[in-house]
Protein backbone atom coordinates (compact mmCIF):
# COMPACT_ATOMS: atom_id res chain seq x y z
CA UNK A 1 28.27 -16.41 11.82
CA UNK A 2 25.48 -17.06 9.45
CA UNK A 3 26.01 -20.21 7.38
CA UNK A 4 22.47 -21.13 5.69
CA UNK A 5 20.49 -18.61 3.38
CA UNK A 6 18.61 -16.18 4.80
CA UNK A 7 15.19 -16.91 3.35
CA UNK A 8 12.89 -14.27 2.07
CA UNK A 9 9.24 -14.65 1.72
CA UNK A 10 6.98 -13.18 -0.94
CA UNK A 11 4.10 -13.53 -3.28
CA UNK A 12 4.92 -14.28 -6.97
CA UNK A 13 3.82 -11.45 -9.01
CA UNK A 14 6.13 -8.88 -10.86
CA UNK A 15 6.11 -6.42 -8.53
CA UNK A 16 6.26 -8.43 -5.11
CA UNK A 17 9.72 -10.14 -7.14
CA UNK A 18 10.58 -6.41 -8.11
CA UNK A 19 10.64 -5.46 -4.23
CA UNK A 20 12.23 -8.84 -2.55
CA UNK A 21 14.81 -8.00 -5.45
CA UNK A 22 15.59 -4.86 -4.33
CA UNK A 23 15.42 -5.79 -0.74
CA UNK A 24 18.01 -8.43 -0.92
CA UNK A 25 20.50 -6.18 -3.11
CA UNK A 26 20.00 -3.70 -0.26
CA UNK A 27 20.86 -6.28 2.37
CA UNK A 28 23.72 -7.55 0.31
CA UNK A 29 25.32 -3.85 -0.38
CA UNK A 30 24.57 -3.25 3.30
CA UNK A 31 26.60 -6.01 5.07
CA UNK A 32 29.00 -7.05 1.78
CA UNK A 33 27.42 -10.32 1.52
CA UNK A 34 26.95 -12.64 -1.43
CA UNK A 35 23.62 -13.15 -3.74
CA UNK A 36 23.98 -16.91 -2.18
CA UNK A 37 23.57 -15.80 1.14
CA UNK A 38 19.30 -14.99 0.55
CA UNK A 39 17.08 -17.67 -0.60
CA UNK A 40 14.05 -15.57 -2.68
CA UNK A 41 11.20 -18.35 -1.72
CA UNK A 42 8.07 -17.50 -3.69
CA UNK A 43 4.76 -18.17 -2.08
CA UNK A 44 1.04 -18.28 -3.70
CA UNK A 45 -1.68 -16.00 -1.37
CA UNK A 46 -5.16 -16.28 -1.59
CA UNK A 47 -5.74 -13.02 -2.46
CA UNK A 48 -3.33 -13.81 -5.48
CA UNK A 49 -5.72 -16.58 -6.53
CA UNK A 50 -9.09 -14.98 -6.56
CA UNK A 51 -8.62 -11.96 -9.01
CA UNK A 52 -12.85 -12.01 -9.61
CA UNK A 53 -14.22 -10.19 -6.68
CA UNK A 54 -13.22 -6.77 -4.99
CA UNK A 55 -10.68 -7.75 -1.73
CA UNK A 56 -13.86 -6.33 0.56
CA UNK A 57 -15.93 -9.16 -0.53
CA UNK A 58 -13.49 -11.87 0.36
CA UNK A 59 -11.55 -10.67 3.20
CA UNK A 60 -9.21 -7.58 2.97
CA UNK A 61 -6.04 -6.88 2.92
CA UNK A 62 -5.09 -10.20 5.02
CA UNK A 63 -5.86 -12.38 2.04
CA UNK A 64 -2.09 -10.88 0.47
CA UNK A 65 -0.23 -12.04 3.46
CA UNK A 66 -1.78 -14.91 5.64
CA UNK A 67 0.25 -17.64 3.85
CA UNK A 68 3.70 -15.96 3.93
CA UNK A 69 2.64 -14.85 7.61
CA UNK A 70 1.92 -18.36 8.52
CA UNK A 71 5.10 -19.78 7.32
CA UNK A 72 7.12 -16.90 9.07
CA UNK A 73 5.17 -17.47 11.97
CA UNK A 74 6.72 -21.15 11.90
CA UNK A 75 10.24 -20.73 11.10
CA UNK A 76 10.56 -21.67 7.91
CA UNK A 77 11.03 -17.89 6.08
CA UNK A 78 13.43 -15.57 8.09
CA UNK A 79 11.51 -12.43 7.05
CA UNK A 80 8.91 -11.89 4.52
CA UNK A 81 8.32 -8.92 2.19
CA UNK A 82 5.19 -6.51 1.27
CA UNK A 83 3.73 -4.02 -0.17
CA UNK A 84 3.07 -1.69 2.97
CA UNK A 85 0.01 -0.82 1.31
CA UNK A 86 -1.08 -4.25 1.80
CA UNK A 87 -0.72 -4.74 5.16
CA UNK A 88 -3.62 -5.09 7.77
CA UNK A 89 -3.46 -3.06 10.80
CA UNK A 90 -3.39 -5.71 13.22
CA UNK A 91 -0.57 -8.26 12.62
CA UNK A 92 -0.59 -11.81 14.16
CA UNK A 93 1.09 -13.02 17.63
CA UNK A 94 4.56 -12.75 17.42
CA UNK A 95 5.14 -10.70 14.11
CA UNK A 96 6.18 -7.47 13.67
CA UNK A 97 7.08 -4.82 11.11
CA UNK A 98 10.94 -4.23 11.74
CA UNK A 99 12.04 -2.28 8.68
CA UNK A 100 10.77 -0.44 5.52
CA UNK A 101 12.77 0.45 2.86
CA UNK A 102 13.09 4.01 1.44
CA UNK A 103 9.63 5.35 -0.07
CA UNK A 104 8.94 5.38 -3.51
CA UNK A 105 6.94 8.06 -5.00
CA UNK A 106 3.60 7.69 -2.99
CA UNK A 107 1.67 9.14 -6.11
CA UNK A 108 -1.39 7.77 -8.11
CA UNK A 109 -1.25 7.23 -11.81
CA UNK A 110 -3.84 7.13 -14.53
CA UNK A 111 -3.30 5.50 -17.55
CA UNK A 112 -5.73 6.78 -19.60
CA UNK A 113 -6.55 4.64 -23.06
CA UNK A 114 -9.13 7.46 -24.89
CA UNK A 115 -7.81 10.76 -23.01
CA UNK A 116 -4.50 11.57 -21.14
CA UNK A 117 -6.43 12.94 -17.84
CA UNK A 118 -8.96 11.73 -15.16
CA UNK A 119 -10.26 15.90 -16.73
CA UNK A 120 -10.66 14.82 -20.09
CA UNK A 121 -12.26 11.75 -20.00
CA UNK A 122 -15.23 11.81 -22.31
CA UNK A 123 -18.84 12.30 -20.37
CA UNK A 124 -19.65 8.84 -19.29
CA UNK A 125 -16.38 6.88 -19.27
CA UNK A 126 -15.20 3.76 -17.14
CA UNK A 127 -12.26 3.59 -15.22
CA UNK A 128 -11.67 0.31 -13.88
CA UNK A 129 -10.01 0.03 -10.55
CA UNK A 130 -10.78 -1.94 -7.48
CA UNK A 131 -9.66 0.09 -4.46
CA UNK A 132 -12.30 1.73 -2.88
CA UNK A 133 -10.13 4.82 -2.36
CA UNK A 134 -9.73 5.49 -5.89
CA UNK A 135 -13.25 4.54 -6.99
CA UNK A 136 -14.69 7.12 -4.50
CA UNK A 137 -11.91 9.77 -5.75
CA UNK A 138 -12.71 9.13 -9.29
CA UNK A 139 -16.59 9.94 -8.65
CA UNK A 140 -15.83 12.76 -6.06
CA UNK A 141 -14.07 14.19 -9.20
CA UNK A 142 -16.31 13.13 -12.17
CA UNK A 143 -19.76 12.23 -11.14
CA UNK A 144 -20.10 10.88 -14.57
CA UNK A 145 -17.55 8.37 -14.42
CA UNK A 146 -18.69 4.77 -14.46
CA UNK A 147 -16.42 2.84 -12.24
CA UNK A 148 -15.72 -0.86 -12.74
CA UNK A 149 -13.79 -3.46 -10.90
CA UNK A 150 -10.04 -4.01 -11.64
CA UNK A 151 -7.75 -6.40 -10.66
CA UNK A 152 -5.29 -8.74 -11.30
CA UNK A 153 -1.07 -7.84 -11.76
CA UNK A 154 0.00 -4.55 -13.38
CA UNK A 155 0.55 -6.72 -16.53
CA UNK A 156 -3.12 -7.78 -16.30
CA UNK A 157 -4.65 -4.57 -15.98
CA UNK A 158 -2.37 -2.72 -18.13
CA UNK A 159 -3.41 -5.45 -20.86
CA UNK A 160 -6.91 -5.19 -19.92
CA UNK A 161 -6.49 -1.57 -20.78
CA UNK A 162 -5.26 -2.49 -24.02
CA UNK A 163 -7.75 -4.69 -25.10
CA UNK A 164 -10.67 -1.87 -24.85
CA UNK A 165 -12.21 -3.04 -20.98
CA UNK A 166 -12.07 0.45 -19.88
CA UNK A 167 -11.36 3.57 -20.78
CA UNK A 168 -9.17 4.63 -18.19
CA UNK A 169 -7.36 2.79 -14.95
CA UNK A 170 -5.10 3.98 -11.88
CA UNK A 171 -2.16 2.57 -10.46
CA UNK A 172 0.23 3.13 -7.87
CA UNK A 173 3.35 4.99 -9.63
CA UNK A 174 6.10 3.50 -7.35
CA UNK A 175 4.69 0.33 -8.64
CA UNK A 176 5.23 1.04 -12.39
CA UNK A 177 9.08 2.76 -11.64
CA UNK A 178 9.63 -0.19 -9.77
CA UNK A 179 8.38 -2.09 -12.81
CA UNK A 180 10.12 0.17 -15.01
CA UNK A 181 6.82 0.91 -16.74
CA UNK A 182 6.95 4.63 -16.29
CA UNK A 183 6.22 4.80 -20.13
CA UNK A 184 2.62 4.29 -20.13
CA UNK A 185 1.46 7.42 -17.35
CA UNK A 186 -0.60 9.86 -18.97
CA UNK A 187 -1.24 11.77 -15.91
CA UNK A 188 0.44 12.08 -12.18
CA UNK A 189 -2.24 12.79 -9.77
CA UNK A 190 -2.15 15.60 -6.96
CA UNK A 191 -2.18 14.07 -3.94
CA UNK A 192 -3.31 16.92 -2.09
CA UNK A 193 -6.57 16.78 -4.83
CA UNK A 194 -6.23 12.49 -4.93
CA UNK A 195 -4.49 11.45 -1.96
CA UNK A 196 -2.44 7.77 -1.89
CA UNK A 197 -3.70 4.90 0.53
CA UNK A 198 -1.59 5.33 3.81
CA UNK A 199 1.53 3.58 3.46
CA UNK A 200 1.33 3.58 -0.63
CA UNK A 201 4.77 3.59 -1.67
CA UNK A 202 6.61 1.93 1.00
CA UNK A 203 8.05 -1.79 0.75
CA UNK A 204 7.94 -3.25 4.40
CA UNK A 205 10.10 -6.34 5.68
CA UNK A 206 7.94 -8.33 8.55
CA UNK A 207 9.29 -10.67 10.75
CA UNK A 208 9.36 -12.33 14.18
CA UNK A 209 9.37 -10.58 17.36
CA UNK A 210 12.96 -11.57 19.40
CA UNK A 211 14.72 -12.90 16.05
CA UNK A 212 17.83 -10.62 16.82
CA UNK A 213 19.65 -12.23 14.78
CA UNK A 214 17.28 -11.09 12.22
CA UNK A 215 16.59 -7.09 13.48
CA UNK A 216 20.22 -6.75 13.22
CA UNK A 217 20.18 -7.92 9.13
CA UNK A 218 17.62 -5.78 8.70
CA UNK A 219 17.94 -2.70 11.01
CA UNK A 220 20.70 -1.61 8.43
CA UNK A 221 18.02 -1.10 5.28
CA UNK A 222 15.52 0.52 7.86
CA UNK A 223 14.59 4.18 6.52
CA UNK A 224 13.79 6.15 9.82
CA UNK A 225 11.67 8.82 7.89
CA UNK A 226 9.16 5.87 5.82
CA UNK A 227 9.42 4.17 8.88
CA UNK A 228 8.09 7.11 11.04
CA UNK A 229 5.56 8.33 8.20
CA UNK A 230 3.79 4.99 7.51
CA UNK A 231 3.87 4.38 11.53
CA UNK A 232 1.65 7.68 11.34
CA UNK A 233 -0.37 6.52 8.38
CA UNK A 234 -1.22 3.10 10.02
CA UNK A 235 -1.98 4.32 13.09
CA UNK A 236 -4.73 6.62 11.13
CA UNK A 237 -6.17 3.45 9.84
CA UNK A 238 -6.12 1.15 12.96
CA UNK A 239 -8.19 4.19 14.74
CA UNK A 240 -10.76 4.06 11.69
CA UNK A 241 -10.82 0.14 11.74
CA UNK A 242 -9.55 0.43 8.02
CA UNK A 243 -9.04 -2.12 5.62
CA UNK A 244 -9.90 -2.85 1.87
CA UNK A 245 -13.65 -2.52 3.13
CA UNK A 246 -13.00 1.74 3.87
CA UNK A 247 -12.60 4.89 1.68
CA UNK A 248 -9.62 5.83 3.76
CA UNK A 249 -6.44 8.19 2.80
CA UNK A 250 -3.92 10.03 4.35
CA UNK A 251 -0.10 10.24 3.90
CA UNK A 252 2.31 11.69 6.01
CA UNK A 253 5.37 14.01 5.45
CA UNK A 254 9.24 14.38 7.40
CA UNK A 255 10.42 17.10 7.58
CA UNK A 256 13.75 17.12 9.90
CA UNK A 257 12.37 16.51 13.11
CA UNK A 258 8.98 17.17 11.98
CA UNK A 259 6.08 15.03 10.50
CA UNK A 260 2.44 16.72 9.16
CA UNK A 261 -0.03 14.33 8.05
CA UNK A 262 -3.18 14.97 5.98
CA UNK A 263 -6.10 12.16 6.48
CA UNK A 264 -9.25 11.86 4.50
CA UNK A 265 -11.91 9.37 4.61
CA UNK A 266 -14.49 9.45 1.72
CA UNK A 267 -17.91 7.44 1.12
CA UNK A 268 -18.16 5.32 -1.63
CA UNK A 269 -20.04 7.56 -3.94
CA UNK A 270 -17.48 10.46 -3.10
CA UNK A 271 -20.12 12.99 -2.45
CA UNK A 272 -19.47 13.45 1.26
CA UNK A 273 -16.50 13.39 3.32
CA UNK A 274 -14.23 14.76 6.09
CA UNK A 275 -10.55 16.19 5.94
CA UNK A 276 -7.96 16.04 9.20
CA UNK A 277 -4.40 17.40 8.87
CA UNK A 278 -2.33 17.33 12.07
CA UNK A 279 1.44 18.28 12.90
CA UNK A 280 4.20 17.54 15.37
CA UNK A 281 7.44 15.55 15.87
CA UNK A 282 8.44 12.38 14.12
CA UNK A 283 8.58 10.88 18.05
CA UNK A 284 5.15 11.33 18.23
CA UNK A 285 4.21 9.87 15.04
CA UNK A 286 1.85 7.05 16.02
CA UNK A 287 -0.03 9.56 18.09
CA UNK A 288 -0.33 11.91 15.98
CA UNK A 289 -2.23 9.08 13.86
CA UNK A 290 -4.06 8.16 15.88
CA UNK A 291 -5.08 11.14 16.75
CA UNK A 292 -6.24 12.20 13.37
CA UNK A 293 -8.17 8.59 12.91
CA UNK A 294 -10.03 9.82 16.27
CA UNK A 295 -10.71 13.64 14.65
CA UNK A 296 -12.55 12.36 11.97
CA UNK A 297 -13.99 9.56 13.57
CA UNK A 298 -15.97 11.76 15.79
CA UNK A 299 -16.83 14.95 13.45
CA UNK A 300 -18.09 11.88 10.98
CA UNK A 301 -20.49 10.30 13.91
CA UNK A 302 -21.39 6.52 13.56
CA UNK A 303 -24.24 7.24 11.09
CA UNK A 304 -20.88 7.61 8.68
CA UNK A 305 -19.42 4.56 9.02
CA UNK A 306 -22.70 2.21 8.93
CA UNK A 307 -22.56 3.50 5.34
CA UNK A 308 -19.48 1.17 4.69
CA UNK A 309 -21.03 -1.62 5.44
């Protein structure tokens, strides 16, 4: 019988309090235990601290996660949890990704401050934004756009928006229903015309490898079909080497017994890239990943790739 907190890691902002929030009223619905019986323990990352530079200039997607890994890694959180989104492909010794809650809307969003569409932007506009993906989208889509870097909290950029800084900037929308800031969308974006990053939308729980104490807790908030999808969609990334540093989407869809998933990768200017979509079972869900990562890998060539660099 467990007598001490269960102690959840995460980062500090909104959101990442939105998400261990909702993770431990899950976990308390789930096995009809008490508020006291999860310790929220809020952690400062690196990638937190430096809000100046795009993530591909100071590390990746690590720089979200290496000081809640680290302490997970030692004992002192019980599970930590993430934005999936967030996640790098390779995790360190011992650590694992044991559940992920239900998926959110895996959407983009524009909030658009001088038009209500990424369409009807005036000729020459900036959109400010910092992932990769949606930069190259943005000028695959409108050529004219000027693109500037973004970041900082929702709060942050929404109030940069405010304040005149751009005309225009994109968010995830499971963040803002999360956030309950569904208010300020002006436009929903197709993601067959603007696909998500893989595993956009999905709130993952990491923690050791052999804690069964710990799989059991959390094995009852595990989603089988986000869990199968996002195994597909991060599987598509660890065969493209992708990280904050890539153009890189791709989402995956359940269907039954039945998964399709629909890859692109994109470079940064948006003016050339290559499509995969590939089908099967659920089971087969890493492969088919993989797979796909592999497709476009090799009808890209390496000449492709150096461009990233």
């Amino acid at each position: 019988m467990q007598t001490k907190p269960f102690r959840i890691g995460t980062r500090g902002s909104p959101l990442a309090l939105a998400q261990a929030a909702e993770t431990r009223a899950r976990l308390m619905a789930a096995h009809d235990l008490p508020e006291e019986m999860f310790e929220i323990v809020v952690l400062s990352t690196t990638g937190d601290r430096v809000t100046d530079r795009p993530l591909s200039e100071i590390g990746g997607k690590g720089l979200f996660t290496l000081e809640l890994e680290e302490q997970l890694s030692s004992g002192e959180l019980d599970f930590a949890v993430h934005s999936s989104k967030d996640m790098p492909t390779v995790l360190p010794d011992g650590l694992h990704i044991s559940a992920y809650l239900p998926r959110e809307d895996i959407r983009d969003a524009l909030i658009g401050r001088t038009a209500p569409s990424l369409t009807a932007l005036p000729d020459g506009a900036t959109v400010g934004t910092a992932s990769l993906r949606r930069q190259a989208l943005v000028r695959r889509t409108r050529p004219d756009i000027q693109v500037t870097i973004f970041r900082g909290s929702v709060g942050t950029r929404l109030r940069k928006l405010d304040e005149g800084h751009v005309d225009a900037t994109l968010l995830a929308f499971a963040g803002l229903k999360r956030l309950a800031r569904e208010e300020v969308v002006t436009e929903l974006l197709d993601p067959e015309r603007f696909p998500p990053a893989p595993a956009q939308g999905a709130i993952c729980i990491e923690s050791r490898i052999g804690d069964k104490r710990v799989d059991t807790l959390l094995e009852a908030v595990n989603d089988r079909p986000t869990y199968d999808a996002v195994s597909c969609e991060r599987a598509f990334l660890m065969a493209l080497d992708g990280s904050c540093r890539t153009p890189i989407a791709g989402y995956a869809l359940c269907d039954g017994d039945h998964l399709r998933f629909s890859g692109l990768i994109l470079t940064p200017d948006g003016q050339k890239e290559y499509s995969v979509e590939v089908d099967g079972t659920r089971a087969e869900a890493e492969a088919l990943g993989r797979r796909a990562g592999e497709t476009v890998r090799t009808a890209a060539g390496p000449g492709f790739f150096e461009t990233w660099s």
